[in-house]
Protein backbone atom coordinates (compact mmCIF):
# COMPACT_ATOMS: atom_id res chain seq x y z
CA UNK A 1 -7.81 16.91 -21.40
CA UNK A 2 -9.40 17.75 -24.41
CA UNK A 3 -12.27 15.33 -26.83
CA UNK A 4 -13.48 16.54 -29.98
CA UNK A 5 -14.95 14.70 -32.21
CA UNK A 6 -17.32 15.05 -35.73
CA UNK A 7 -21.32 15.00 -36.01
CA UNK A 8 -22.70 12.17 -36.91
CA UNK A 9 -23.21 13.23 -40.39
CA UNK A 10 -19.77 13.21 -40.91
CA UNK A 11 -19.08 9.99 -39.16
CA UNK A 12 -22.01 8.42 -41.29
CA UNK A 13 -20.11 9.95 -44.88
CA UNK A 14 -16.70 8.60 -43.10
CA UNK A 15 -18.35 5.45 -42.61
CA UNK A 16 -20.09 5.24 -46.24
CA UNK A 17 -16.76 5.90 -47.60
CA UNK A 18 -15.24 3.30 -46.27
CA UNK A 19 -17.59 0.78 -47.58
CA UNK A 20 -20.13 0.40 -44.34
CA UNK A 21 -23.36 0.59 -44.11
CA UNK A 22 -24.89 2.87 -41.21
CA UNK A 23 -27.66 1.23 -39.69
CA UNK A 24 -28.60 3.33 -36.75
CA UNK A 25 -27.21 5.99 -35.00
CA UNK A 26 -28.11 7.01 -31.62
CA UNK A 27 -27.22 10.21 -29.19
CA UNK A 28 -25.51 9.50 -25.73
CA UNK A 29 -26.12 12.03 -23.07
CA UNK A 30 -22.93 12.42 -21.19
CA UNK A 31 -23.19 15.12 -18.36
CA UNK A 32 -23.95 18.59 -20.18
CA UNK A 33 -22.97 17.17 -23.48
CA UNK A 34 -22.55 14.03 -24.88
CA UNK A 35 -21.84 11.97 -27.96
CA UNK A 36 -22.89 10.23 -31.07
CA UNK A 37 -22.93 5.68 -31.09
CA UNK A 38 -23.47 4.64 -34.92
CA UNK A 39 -23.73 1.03 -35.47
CA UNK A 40 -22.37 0.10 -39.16
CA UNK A 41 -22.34 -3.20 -41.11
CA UNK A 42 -19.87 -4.47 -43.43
CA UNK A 43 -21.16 -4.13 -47.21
């Protein structure tokens, strides 16, 4: 199985884009890698 996914950055202009407002973002350690939790609000 394979999970790929953007940086945050992106996922914060995705978010933007559609009209939410990042309010935190935060790294998840997952093993040897891990991945990105962004909370968002509504605008």
């Amino acid at each position: 199985m394979f999970w790929d996914h953007a940086d945050t950055a992106t996922y914060r202009t995705w978010l933007t884009a559609a009209r939410l407002t990042p309010i935190w973002d935060r790294y998840i350690p997952e093993g040897a890698s891990g991945h990105s939790l962004i909370l968002a609000r509504a605008s």
